[in-house]
Every structure is written in C-alpha cells, then in structure tokens.
N, C-alpha and C. Protein backbone atom coordinates (compact mmCIF):
# COMPACT_ATOMS: atom_id res chain seq x y z
N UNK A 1 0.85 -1.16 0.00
CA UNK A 1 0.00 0.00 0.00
C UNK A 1 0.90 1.23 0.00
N UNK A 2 0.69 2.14 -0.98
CA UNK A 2 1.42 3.34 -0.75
C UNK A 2 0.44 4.05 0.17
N UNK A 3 1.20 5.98 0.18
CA UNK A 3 0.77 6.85 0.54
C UNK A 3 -0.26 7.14 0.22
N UNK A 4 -0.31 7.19 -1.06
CA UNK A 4 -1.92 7.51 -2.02
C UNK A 4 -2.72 6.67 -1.90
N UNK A 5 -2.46 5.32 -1.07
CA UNK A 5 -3.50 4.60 -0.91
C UNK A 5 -4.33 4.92 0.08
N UNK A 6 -3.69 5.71 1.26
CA UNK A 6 -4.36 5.92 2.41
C UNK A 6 -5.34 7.38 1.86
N UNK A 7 -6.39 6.91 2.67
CA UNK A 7 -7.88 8.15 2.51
C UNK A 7 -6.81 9.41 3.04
N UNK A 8 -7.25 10.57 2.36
CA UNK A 8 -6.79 11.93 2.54
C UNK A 8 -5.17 12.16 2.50
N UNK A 9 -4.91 10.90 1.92
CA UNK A 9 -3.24 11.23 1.69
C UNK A 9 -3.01 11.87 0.23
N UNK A 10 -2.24 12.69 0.18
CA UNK A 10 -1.36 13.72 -0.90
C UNK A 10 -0.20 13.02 -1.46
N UNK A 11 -0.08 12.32 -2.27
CA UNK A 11 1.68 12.06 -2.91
C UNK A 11 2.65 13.32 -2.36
N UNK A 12 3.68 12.70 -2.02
CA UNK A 12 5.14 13.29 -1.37
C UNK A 12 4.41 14.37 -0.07
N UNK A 13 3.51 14.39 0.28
CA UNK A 13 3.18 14.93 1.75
C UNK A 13 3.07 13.86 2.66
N UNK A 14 3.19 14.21 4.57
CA UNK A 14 3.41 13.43 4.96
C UNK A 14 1.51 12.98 5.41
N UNK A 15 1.26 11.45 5.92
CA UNK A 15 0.04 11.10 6.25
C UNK A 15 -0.75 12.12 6.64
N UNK A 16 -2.55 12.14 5.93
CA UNK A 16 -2.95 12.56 6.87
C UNK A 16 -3.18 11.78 8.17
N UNK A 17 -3.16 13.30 9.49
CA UNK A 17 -3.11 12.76 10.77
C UNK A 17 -4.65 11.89 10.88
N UNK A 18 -4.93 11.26 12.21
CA UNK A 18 -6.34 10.61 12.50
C UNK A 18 -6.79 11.74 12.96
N UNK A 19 -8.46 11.57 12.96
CA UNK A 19 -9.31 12.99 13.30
C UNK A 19 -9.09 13.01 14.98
N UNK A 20 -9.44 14.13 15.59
CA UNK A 20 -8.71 14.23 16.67
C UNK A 20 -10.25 13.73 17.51
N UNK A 21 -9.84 13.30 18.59
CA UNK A 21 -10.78 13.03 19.50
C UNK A 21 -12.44 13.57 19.92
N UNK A 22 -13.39 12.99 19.67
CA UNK A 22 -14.64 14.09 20.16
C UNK A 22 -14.11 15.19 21.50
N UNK A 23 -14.99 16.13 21.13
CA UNK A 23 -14.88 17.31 22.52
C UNK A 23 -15.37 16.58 23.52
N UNK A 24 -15.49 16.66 24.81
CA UNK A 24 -16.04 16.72 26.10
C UNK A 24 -17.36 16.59 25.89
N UNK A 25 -17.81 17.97 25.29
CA UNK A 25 -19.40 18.10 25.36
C UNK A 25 -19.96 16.93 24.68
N UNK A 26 -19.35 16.36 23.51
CA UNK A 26 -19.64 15.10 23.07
C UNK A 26 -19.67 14.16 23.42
N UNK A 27 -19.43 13.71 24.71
CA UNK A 27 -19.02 12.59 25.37
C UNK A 27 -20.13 12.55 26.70
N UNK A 28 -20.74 13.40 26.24
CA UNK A 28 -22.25 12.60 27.31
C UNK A 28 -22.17 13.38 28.39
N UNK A 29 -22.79 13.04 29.38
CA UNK A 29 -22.87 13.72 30.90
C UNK A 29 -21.82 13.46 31.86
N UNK A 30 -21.22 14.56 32.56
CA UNK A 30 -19.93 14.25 32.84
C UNK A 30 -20.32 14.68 34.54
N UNK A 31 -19.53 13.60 35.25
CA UNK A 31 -19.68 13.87 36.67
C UNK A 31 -19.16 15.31 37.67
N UNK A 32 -20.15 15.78 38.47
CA UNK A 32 -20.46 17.02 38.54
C UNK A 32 -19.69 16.65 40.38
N UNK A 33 -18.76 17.63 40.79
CA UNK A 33 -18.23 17.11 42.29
C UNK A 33 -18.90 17.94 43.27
N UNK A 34 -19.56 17.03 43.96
CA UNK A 34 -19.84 18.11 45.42
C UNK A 34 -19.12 18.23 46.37
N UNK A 35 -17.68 18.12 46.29
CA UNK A 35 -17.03 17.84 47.17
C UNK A 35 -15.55 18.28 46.82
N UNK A 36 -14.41 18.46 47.62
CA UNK A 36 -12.82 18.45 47.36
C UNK A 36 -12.56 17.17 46.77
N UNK A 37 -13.09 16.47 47.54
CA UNK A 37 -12.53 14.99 47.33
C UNK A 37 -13.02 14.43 46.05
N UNK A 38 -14.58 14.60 45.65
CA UNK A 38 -14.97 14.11 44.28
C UNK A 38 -14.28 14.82 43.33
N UNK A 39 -13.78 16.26 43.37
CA UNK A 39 -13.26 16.94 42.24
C UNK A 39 -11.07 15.76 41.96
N UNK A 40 -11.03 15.94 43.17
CA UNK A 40 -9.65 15.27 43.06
C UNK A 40 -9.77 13.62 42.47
N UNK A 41 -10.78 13.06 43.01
CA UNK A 41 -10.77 12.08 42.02
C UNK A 41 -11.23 12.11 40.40
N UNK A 42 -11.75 13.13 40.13
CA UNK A 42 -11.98 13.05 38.71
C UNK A 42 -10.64 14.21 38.19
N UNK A 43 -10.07 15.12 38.83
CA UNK A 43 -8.96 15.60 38.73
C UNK A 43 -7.38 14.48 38.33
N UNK A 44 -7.55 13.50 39.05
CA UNK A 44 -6.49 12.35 39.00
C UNK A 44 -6.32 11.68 37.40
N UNK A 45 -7.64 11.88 36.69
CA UNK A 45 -7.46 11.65 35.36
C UNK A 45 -7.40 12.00 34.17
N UNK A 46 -6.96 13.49 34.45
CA UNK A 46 -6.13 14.30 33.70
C UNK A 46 -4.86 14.36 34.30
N UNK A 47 -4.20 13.68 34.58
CA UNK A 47 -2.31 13.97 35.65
C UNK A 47 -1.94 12.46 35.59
N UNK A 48 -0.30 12.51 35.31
CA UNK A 48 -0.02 11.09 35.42
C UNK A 48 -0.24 10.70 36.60
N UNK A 49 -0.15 9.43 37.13
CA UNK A 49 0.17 9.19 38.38
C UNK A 49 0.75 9.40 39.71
N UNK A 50 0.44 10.31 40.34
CA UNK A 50 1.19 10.66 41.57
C UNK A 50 2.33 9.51 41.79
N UNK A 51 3.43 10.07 42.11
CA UNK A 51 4.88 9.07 42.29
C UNK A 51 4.93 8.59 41.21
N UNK A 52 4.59 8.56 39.81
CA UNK A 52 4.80 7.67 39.26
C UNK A 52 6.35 8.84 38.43
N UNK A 53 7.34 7.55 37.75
CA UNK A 53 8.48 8.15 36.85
C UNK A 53 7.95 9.74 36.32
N UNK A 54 8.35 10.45 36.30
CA UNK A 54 7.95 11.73 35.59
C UNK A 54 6.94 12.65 35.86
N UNK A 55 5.91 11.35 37.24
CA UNK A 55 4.53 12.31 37.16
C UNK A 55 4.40 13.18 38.67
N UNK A 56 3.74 13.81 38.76
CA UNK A 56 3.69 14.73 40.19
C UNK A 56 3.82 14.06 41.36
N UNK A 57 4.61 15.20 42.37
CA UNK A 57 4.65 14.54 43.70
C UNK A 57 3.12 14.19 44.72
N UNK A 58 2.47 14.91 44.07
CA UNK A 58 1.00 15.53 44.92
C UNK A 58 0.06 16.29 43.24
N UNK A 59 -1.28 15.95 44.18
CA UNK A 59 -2.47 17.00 43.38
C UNK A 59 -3.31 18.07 44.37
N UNK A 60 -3.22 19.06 44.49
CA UNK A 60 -3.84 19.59 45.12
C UNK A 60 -5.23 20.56 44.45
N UNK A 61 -6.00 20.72 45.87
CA UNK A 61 -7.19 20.84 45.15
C UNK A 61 -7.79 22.22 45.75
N UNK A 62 -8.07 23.50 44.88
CA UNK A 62 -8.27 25.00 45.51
C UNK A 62 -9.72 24.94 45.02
N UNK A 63 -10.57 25.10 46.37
CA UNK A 63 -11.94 25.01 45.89
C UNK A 63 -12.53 26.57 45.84
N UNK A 64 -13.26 27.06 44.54
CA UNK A 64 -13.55 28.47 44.92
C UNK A 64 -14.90 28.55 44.36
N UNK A 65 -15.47 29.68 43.86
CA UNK A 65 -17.05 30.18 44.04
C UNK A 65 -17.49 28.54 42.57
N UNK A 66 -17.45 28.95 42.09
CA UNK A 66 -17.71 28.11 40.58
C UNK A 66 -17.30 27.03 39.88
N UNK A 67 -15.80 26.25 40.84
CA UNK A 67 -15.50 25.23 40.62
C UNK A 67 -13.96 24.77 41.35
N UNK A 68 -13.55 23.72 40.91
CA UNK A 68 -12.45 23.53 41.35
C UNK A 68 -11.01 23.50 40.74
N UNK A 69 -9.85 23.89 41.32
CA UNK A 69 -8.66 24.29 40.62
C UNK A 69 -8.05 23.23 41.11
N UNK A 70 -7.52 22.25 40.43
CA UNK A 70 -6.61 21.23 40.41
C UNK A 70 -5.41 21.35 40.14
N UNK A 71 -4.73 21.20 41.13
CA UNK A 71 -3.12 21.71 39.98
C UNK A 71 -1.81 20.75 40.86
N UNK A 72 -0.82 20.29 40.06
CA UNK A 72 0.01 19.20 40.47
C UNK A 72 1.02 19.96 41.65
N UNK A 73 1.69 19.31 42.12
CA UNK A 73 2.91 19.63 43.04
C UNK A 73 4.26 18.27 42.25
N UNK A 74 4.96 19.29 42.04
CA UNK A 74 6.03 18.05 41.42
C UNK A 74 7.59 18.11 42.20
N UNK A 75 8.24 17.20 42.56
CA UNK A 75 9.18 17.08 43.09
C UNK A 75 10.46 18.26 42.44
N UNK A 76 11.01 18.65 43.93
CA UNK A 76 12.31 19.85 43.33
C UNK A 76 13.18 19.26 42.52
N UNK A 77 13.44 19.52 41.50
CA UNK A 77 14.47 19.60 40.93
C UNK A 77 15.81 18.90 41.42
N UNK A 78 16.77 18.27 40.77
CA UNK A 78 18.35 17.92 41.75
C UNK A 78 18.96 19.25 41.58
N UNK A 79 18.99 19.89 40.63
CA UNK A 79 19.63 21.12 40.23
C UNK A 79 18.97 22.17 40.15
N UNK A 80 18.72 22.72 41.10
CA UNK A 80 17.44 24.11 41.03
C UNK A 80 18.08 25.39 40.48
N UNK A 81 19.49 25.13 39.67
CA UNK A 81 20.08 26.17 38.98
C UNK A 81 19.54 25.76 37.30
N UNK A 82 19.38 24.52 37.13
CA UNK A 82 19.31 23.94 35.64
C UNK A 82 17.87 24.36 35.37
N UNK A 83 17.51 24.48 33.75
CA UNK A 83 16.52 24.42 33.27
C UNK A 83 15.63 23.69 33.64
N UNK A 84 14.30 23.59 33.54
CA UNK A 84 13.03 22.41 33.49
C UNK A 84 13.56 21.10 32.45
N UNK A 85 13.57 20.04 32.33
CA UNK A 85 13.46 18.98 31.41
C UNK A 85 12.19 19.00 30.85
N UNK A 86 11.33 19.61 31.45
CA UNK A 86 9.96 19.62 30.92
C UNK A 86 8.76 20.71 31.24
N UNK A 87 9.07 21.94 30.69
CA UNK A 87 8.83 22.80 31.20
C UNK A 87 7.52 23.06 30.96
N UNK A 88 6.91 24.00 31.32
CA UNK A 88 4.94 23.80 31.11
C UNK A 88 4.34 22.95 32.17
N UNK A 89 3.16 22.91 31.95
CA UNK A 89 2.31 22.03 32.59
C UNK A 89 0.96 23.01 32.95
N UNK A 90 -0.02 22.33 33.15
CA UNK A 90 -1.08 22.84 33.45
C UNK A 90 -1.95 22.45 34.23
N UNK A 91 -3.13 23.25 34.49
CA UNK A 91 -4.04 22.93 35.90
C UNK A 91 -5.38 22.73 35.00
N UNK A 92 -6.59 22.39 36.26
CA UNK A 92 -7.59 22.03 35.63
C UNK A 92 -8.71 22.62 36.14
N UNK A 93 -9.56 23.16 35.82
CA UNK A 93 -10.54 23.69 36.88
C UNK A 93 -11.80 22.85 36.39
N UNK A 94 -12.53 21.94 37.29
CA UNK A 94 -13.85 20.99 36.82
C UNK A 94 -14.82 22.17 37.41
N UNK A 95 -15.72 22.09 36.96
CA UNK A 95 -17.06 23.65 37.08
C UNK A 95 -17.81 22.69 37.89
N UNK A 96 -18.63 23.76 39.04
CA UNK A 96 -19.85 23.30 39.87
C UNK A 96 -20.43 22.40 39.18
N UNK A 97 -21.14 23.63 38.67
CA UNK A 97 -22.33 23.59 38.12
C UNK A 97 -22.72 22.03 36.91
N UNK A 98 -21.75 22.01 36.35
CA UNK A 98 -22.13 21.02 34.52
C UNK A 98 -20.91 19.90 34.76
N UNK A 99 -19.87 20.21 35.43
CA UNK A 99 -18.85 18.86 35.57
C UNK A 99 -17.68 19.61 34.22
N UNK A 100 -17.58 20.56 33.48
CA UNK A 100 -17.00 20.70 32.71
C UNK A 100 -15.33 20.69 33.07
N UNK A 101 -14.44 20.60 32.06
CA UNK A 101 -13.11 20.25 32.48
C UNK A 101 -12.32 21.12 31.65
N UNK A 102 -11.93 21.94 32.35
CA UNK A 102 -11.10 22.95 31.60
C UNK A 102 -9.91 23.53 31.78
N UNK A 103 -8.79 23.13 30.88
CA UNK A 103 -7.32 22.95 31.19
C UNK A 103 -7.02 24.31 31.53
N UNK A 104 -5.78 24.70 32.47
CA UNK A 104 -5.49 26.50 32.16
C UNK A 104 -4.29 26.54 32.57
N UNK A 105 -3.22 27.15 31.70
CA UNK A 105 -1.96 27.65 32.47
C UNK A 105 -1.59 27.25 33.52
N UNK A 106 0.05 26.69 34.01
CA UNK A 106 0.10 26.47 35.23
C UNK A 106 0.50 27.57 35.92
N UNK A 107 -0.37 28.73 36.32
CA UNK A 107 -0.60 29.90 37.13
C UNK A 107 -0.42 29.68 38.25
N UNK A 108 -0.40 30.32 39.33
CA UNK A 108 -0.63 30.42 40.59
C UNK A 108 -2.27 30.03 40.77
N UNK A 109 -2.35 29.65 41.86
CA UNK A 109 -4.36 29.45 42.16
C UNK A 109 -5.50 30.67 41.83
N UNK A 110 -4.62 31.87 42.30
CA UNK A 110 -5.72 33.15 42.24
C UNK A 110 -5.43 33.84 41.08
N UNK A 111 -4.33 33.62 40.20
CA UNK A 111 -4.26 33.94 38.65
C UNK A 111 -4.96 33.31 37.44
N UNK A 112 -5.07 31.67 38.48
CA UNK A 112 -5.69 30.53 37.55
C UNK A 112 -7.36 31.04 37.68
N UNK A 113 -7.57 31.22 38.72
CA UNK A 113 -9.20 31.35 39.09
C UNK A 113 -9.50 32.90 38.46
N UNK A 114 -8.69 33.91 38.38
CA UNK A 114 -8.76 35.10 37.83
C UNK A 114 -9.16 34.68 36.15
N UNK A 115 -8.06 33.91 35.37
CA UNK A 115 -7.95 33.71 34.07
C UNK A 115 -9.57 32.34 33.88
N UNK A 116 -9.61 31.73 34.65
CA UNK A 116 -10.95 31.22 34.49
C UNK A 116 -12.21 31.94 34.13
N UNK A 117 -12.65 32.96 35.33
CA UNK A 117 -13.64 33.59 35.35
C UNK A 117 -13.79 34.30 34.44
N UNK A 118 -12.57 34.69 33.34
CA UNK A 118 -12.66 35.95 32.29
C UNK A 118 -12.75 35.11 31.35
N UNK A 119 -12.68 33.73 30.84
CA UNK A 119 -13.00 33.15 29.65
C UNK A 119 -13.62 31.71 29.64
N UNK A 120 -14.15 31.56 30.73
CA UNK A 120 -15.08 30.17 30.73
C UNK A 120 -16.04 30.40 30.13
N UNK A 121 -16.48 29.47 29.48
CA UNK A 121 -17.81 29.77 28.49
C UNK A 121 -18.09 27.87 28.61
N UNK A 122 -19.34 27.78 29.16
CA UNK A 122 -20.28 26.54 29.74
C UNK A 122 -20.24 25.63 27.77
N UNK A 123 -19.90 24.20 28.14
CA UNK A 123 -19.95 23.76 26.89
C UNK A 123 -21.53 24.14 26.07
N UNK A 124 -21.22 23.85 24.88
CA UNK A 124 -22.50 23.58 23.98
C UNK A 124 -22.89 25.64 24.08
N UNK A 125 -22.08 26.23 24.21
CA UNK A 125 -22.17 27.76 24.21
C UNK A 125 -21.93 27.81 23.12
C-alpha cells in the first residue's frame, strides 16, 4: 500500500493525521463534584500518576465560588540552577455547576481562578 493509498493522503506529503478526539461536550454527561474529594478524584485523570516516573509529587485541590482548581505539586528539581526537562504544565478547573473540564496555564491558584472567570464559556455555548 502506498501513501496515495491511504484516505486523505497527498503524494510526497506526509500522512494525513487521524481525526482528533470528540470534545467533552460530546461525550455525554460528565460527573459534577460536590465535594474536594470528588473533584480530586476526577482531577487524578487528567495527571499522570502521583509518584509515578515523571509524574507529580501531589495533586492539590483549591476550591472556589464556581468550581475547582486542580493543579500538580512536582518534586524539586536535583539542580534548582538547571533548566526544566519539561517545562509547562497545566491545571484544571472541573465547574460546579455542569462537571466541565477545563485545562489553564500552570498559574498560581488566584491567577488561575482570575484567568478562568474571564473566559469560561459553559460547553455547547
């Protein structure tokens, strides 16, 4: 099979990619937390594994008016003069109200909850 055999492939371009995943809102009714603790367990599956090779030391969980801010704690550095190996990362805020899951900058808590409130928009908006 060549290139041109595959659906949406171009001669001498590379594959097309697979279509990317349904949204959220597509995926049905999503569990809504009344709690620290329900948000951290549905928080746990957006984050690798706590202790695991590479993944956070801790998840912590900032509960405020409209939802919850999830955001990792990752072990110091050996060299706190050297660069990140992996720099970035991000937090999650799950909404009261609808269960929605919405990634944001890894900010501080009251920058994250600041940058929330100015551009959350409820799915199916």
């Amino acid at each position: 099979m060549t290139e041109s055999d595959h659906t949406g492939s171009t001669p001498g371009l590379p594959p097309t990619p697979p279509p990317l995943p349904p949204e959220a809102a597509d995926a049905g009714p999503r569990p809504v937390p009344t709690s620290e603790a329900e948000a951290l367990e549905i928080g746990r599956q957006h984050y690798p594994e706590v202790g695991s090779p590479g993944g956070p030391s801790a998840l912590y969980v900032h509960e405020f008016d409209i939802g919850y801010l999830i955001h990792a704690g990752w072990p110091a550095p050996e060299d706190p003069t050297a660069p990140p190996t992996a720099p970035g990362g991000s937090n999650i805020v799950i909404n009261k109200a609808n269960g929605d899951v919405t990634p944001l900058p890894n900010f501080p808590p009251e920058a994250a909850v600041e940058l929330y409130h100015s551009s959350y928009r409820p799915s199916g908006s």
